[in-house]
C-alpha atoms as a PDB file:
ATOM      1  CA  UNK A   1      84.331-171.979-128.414  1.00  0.00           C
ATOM      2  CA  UNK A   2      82.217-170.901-131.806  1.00  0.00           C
ATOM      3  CA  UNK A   3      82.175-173.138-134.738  1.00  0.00           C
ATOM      4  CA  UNK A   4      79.831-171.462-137.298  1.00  0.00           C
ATOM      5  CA  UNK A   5      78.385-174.420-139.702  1.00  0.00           C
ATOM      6  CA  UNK A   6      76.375-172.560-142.602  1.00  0.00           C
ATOM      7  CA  UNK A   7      76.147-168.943-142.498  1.00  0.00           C
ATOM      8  CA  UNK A   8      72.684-169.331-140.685  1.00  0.00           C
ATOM      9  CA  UNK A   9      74.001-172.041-137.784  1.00  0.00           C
ATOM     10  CA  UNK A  10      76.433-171.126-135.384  1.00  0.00           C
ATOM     11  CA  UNK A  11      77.487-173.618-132.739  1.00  0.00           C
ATOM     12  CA  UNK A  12      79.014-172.926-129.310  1.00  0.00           C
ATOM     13  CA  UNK A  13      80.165-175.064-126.200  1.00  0.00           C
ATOM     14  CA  UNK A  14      80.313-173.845-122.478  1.00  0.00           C
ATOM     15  CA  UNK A  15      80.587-175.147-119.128  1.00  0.00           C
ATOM     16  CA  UNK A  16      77.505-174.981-117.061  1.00  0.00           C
ATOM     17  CA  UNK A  17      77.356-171.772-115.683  1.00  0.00           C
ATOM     18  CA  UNK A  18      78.634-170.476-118.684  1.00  0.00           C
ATOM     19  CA  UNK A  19      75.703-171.775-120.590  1.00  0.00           C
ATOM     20  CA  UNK A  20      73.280-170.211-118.756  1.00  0.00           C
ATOM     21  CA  UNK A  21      74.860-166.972-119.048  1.00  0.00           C
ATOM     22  CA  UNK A  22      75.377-166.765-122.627  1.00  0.00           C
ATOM     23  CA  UNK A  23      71.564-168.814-123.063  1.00  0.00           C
ATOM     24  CA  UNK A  24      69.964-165.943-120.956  1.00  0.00           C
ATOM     25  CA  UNK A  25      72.341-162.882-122.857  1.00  0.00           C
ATOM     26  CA  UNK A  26      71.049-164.780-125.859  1.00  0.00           C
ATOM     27  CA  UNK A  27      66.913-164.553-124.895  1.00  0.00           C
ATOM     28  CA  UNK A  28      67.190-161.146-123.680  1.00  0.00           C
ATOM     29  CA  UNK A  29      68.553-160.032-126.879  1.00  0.00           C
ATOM     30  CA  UNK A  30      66.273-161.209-129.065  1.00  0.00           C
ATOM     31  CA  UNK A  31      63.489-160.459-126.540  1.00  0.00           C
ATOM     32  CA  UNK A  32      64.397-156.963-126.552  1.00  0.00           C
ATOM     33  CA  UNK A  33      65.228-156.495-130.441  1.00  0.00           C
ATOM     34  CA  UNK A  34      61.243-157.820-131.504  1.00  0.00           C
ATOM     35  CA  UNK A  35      59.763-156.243-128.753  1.00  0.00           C
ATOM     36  CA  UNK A  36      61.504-152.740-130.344  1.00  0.00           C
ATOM     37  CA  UNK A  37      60.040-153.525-133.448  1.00  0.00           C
ATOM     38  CA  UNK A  38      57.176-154.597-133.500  1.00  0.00           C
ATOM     39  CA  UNK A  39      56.047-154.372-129.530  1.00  0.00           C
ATOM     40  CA  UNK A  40      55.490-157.966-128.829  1.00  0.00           C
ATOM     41  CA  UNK A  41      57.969-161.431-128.977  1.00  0.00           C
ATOM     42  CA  UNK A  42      56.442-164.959-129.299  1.00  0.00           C
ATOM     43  CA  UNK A  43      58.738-167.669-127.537  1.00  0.00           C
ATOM     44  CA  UNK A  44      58.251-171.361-127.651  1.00  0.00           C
ATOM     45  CA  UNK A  45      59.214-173.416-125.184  1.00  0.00           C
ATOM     46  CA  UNK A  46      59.730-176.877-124.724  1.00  0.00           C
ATOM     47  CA  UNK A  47      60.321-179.785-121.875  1.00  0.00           C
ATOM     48  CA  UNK A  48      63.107-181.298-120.223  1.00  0.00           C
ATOM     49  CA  UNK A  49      66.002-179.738-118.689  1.00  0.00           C
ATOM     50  CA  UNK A  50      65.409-176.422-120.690  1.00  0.00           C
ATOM     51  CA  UNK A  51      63.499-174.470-117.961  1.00  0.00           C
ATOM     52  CA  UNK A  52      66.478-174.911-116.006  1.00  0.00           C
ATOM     53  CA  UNK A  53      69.351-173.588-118.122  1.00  0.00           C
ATOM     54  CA  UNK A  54      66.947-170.714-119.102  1.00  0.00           C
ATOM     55  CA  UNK A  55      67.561-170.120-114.543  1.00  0.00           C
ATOM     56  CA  UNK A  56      69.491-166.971-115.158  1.00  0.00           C
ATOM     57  CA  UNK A  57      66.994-165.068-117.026  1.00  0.00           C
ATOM     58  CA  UNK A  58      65.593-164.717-113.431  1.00  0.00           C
ATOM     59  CA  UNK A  59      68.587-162.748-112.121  1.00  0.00           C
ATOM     60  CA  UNK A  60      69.908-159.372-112.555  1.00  0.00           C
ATOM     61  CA  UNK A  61      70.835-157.678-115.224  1.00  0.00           C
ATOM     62  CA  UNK A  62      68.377-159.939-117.550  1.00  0.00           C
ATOM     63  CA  UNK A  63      65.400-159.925-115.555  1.00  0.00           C
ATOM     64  CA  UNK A  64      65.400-156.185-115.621  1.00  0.00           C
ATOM     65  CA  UNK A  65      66.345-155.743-119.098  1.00  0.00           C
ATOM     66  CA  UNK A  66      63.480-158.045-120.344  1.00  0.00           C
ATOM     67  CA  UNK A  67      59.739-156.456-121.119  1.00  0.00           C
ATOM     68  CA  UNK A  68      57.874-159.478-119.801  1.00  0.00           C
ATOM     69  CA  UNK A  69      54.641-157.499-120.775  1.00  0.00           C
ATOM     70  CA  UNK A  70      55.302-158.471-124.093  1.00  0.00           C
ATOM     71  CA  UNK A  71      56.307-161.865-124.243  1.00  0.00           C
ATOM     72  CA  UNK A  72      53.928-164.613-125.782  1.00  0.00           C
ATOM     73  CA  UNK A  73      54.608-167.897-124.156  1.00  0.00           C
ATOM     74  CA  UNK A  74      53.697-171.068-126.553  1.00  0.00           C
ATOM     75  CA  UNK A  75      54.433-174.701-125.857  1.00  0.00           C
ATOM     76  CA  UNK A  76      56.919-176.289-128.946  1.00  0.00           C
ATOM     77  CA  UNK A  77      55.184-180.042-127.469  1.00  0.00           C
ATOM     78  CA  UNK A  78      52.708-180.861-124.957  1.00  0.00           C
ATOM     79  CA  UNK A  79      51.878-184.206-122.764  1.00  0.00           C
ATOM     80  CA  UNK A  80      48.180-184.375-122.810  1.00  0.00           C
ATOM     81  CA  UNK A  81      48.074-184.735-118.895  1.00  0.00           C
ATOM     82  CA  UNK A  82      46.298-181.858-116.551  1.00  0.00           C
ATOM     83  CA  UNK A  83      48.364-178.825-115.717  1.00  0.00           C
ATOM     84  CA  UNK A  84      49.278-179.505-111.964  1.00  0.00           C
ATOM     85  CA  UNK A  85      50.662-183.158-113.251  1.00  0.00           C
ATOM     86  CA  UNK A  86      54.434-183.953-112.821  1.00  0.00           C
ATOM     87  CA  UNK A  87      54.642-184.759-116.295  1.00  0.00           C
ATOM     88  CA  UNK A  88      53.513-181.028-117.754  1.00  0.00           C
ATOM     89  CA  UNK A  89      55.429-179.301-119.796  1.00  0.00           C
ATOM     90  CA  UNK A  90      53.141-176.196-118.805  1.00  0.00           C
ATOM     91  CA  UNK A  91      53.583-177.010-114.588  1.00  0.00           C
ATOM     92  CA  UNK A  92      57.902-177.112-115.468  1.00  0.00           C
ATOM     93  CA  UNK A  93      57.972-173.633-117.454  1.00  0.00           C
ATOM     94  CA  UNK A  94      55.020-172.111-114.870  1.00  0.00           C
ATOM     95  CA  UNK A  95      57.221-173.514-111.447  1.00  0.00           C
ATOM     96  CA  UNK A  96      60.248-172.938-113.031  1.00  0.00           C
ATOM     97  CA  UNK A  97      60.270-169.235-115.044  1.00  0.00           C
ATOM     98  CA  UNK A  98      56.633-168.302-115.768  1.00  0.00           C
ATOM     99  CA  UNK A  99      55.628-167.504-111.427  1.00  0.00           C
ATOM    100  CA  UNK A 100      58.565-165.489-111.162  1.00  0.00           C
ATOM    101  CA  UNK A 101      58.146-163.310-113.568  1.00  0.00           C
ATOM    102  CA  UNK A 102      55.234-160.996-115.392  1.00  0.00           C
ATOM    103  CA  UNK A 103      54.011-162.348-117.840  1.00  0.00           C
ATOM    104  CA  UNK A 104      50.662-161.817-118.160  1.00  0.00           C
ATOM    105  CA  UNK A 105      48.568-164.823-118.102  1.00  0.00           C
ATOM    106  CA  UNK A 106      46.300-164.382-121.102  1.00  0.00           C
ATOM    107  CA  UNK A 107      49.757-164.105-123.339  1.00  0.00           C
ATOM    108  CA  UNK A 108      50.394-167.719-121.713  1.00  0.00           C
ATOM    109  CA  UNK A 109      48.931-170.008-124.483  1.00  0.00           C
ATOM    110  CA  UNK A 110      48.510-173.523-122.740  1.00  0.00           C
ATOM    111  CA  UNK A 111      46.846-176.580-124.401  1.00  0.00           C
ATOM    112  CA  UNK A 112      43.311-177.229-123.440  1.00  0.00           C
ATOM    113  CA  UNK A 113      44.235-180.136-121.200  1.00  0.00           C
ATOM    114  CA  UNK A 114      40.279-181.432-120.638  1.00  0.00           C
ATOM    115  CA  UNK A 115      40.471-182.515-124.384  1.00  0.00           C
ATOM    116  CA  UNK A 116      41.546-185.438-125.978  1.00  0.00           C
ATOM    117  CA  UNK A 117      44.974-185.426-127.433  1.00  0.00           C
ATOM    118  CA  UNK A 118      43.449-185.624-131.369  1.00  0.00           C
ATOM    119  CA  UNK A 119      40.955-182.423-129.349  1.00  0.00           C
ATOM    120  CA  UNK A 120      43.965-180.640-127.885  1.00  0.00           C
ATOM    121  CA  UNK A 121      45.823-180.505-131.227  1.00  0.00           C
ATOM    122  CA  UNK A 122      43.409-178.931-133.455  1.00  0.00           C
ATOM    123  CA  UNK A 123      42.301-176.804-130.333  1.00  0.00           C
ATOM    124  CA  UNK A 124      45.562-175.486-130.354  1.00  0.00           C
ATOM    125  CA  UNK A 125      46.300-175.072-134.613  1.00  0.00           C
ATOM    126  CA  UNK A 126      42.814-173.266-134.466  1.00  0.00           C
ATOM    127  CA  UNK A 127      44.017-170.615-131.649  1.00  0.00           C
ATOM    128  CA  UNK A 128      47.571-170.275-133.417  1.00  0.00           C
ATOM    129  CA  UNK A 129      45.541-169.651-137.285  1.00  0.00           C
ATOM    130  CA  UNK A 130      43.717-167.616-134.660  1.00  0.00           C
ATOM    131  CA  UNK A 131      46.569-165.613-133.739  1.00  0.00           C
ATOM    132  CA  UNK A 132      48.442-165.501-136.568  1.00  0.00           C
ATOM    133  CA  UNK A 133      45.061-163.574-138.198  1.00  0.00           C
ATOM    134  CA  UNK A 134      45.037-160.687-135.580  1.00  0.00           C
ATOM    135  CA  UNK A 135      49.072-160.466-135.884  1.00  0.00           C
ATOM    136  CA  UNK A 136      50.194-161.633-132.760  1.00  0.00           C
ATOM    137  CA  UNK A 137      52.196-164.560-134.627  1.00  0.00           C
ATOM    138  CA  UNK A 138      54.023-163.452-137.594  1.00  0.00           C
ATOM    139  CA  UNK A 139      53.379-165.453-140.581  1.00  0.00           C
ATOM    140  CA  UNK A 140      56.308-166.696-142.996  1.00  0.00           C
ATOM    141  CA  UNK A 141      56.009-165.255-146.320  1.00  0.00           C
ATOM    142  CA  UNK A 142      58.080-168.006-147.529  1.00  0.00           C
ATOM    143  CA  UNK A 143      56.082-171.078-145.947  1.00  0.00           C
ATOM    144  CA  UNK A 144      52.705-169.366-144.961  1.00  0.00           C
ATOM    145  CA  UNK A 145      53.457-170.939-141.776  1.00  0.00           C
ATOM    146  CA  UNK A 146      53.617-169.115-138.333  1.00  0.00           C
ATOM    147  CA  UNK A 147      56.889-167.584-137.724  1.00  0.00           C
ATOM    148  CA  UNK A 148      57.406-167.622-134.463  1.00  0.00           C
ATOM    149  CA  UNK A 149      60.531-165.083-132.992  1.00  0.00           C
ATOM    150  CA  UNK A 150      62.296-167.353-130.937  1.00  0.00           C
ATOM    151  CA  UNK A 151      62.098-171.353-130.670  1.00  0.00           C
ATOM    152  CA  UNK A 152      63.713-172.917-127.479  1.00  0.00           C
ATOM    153  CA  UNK A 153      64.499-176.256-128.248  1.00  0.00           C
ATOM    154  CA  UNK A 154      65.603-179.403-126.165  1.00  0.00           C
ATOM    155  CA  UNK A 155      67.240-182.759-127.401  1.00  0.00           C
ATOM    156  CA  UNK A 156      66.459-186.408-126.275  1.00  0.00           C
ATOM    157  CA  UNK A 157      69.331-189.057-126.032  1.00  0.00           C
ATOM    158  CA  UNK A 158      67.726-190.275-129.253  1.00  0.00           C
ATOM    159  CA  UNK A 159      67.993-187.181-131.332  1.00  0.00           C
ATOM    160  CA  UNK A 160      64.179-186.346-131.201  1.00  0.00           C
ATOM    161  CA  UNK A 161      63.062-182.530-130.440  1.00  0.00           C
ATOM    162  CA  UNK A 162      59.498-181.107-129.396  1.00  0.00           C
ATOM    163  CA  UNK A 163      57.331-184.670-129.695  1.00  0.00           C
ATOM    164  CA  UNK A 164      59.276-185.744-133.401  1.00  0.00           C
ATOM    165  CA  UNK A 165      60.846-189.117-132.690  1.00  0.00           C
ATOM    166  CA  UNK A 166      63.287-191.261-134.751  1.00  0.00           C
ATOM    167  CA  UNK A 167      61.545-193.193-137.474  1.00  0.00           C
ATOM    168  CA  UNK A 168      58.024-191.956-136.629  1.00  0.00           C
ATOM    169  CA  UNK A 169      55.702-190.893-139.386  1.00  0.00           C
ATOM    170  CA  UNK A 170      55.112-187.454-137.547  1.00  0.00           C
ATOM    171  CA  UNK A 171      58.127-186.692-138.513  1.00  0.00           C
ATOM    172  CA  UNK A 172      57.026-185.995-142.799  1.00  0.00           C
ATOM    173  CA  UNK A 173      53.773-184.255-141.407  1.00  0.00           C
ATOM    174  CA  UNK A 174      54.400-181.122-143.438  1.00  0.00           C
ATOM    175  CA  UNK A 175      50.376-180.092-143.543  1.00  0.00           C
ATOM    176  CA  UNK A 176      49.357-179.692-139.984  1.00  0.00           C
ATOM    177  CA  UNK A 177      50.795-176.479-137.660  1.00  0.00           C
ATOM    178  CA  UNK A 178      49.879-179.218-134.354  1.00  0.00           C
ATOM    179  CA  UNK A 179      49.754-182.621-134.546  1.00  0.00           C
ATOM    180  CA  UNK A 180      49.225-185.436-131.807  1.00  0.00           C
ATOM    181  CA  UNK A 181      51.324-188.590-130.902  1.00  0.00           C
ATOM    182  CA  UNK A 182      49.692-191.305-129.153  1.00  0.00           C
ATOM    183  CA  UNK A 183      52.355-194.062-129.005  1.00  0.00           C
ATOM    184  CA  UNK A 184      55.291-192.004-128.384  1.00  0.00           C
ATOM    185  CA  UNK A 185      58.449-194.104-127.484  1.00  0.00           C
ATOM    186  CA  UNK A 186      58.840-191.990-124.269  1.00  0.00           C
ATOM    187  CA  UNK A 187      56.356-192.102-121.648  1.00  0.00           C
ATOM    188  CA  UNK A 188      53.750-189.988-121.228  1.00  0.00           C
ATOM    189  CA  UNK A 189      52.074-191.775-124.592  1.00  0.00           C
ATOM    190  CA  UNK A 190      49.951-189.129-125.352  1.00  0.00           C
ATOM    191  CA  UNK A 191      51.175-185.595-126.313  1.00  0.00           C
ATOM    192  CA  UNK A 192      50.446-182.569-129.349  1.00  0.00           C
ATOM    193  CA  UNK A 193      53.507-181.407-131.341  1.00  0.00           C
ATOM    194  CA  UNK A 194      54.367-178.480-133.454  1.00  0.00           C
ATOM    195  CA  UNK A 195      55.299-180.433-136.551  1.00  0.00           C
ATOM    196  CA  UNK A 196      58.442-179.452-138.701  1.00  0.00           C
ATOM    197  CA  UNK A 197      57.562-176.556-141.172  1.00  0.00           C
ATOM    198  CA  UNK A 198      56.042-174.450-138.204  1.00  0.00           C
ATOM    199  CA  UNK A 199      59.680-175.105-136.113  1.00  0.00           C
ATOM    200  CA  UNK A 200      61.401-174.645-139.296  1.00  0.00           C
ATOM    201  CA  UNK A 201      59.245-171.400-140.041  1.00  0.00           C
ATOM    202  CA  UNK A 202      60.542-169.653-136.952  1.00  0.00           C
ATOM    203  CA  UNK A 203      62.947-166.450-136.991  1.00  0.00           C
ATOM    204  CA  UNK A 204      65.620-167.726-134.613  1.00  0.00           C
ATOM    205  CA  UNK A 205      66.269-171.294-132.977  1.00  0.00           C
ATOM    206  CA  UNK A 206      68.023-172.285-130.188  1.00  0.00           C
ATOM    207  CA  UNK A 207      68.760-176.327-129.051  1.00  0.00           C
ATOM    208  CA  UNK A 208      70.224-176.023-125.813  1.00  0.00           C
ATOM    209  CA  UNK A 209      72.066-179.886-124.892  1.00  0.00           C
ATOM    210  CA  UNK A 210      73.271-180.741-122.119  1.00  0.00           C
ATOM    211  CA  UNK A 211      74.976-183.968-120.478  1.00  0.00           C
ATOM    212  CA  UNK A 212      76.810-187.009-122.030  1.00  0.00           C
ATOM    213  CA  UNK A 213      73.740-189.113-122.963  1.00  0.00           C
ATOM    214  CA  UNK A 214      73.454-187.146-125.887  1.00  0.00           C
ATOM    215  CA  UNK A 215      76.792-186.626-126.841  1.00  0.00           C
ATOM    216  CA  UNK A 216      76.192-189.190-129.362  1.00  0.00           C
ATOM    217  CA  UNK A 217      73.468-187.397-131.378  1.00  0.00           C
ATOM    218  CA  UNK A 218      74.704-184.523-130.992  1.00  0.00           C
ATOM    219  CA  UNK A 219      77.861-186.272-132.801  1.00  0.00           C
ATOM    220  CA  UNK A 220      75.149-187.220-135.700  1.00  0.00           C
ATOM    221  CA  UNK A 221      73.610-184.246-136.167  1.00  0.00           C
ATOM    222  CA  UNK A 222      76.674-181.894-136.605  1.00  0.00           C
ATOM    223  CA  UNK A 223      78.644-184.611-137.956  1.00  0.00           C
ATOM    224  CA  UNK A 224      76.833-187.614-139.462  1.00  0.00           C
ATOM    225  CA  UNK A 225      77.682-188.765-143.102  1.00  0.00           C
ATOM    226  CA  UNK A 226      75.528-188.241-145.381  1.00  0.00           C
ATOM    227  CA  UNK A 227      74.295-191.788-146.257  1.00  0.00           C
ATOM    228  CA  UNK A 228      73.057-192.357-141.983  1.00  0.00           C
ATOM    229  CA  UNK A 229      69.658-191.345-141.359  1.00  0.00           C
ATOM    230  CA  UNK A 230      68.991-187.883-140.313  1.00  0.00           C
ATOM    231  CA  UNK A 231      67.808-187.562-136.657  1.00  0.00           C
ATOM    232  CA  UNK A 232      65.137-185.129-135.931  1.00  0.00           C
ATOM    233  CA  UNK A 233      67.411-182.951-134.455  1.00  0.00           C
ATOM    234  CA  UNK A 234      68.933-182.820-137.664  1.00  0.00           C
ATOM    235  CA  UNK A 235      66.605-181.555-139.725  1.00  0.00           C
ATOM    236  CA  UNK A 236      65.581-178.143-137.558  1.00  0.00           C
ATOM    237  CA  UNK A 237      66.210-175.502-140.051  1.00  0.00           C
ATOM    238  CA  UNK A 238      64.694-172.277-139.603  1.00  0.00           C
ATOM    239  CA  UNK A 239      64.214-169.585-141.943  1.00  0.00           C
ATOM    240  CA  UNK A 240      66.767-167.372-139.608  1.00  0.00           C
ATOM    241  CA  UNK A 241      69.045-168.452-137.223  1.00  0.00           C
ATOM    242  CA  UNK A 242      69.918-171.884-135.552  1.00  0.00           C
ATOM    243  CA  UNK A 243      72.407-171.647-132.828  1.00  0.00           C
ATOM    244  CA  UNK A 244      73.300-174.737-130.759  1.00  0.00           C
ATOM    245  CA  UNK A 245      74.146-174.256-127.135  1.00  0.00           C
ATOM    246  CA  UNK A 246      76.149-177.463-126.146  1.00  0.00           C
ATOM    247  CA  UNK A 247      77.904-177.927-122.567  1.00  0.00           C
ATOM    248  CA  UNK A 248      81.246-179.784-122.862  1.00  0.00           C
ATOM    249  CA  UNK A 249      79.362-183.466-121.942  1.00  0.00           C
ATOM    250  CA  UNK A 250      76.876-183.199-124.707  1.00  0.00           C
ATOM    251  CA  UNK A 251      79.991-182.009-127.273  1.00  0.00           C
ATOM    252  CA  UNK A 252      82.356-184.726-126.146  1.00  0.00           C
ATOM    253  CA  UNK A 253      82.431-186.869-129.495  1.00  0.00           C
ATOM    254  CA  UNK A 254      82.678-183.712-131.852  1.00  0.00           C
END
């Protein structure tokens, strides 16, 4: 099922396996069309159950198809915890995707995770400004913030994407590429966050939602009135396209 919203979002709902499919047919494609173009992709990636519905990149014929050579692998949201901790964003996309495939490790842009999380932000913006000055990131001429190819977002039950909670003032942060929480409402406390005109910057967005805990957000975001407060989730807009990969759980209440 395909329910196009605005000519830039289209939203579709699977079952499982079907997700996976269409989510992998989906990165592959894009993968393939920026790596034609312009030799390189940048892909951000975030936590939660994303690493596994990305599982079938990792079979045939995706696997194959993709030039992992090229990829540039950025984190949308960090927790400021050391790499081999349970709670890393980095350890779920390295065990999960990153070790069984080959992408090179210096195209693998982890935070520093000795630094503070205040350190590991502006670390991190100053490697991106960095990047985006020898042309591995695009820039947007629109927002003059990195444009990133391909954002792969997650949801929370509570409508909050990459480290951007309900209510919190991180949310209006529209200076700052990186930013750092340290009272988030979900533990680990501590994390860094792309903020929302870098997310919003990017070329193509994906939020990939799974399960009936969110069914209710998801409800808000693609249905809400337009007096309730927007959820985070609700305000990803990116300069190309948003497409929402929802399983039958998460799109129960639409």
């Amino acid at each position: 099922m395909a329910e196009t919203q605005k000519s830039n979002v289209v939203v579709e709902v699977f079952e499982e396996e079907e997700l996976a499919v269409s989510l992998a047919k989906y990165v592959a494609e894009i993968s393939n069309k920026f790596t034609s173009e312009r030799g390189a992709v940048t892909v951000c990636l975030s936590g939660g159950s994303l690493i596994s519905n990305l599982r079938k990149l990792l079979e045939p014929p995706y696997v194959d198809s993709i030039e992992w050579s090229k990829w540039h692998v950025f984190w949308l949201d960090e927790r400021v915890v050391p790499k081999t901790h349970e709670d890393s964003n980095y350890k779920l996309a390295y065990d999960g995707l990153l070790s069984k495939v080959p992408v090179p490790s210096c195209n693998v842009y982890a935070i520093n995770d000795t630094l503070s999380a205040e350190g590991a932000a502006d670390d991190y913006e100053t490697r991106l400004r960095q990047l985006v000055k020898n042309g591995v990131i695009a820039s947007s001429p629109v927002t003059g913030f990195p444009k990133f190819d391909l954002m792969l977002l997650g949801m929370g039950p509570d409508g909050h994407v990459a480290s951007l909670f309900p209510g919190h003032p991180l949310v209006k942060e529209n200076k700052r590429w990186v930013t750092f929480i340290k009272d988030s409402p979900k533990p680990p406390p501590e994390r860094i966050t792309f903020t929302f005109p870098v997310i919003n910057s990017s070329a193509y967005a994906a939020l990939v939602v799974t399960g009936a805990a969110e069914s209710v957000a998801v409800h808000s975001a693609l249905r809400g009135s337009q007096n309730s407060p927007k959820l985070p989730v609700a305000m990803v807009s990116p300069e190309g396209e948003l497409k929402w990969f929802l399983d039958k759980d998460a799109a129960s209440k639409l």
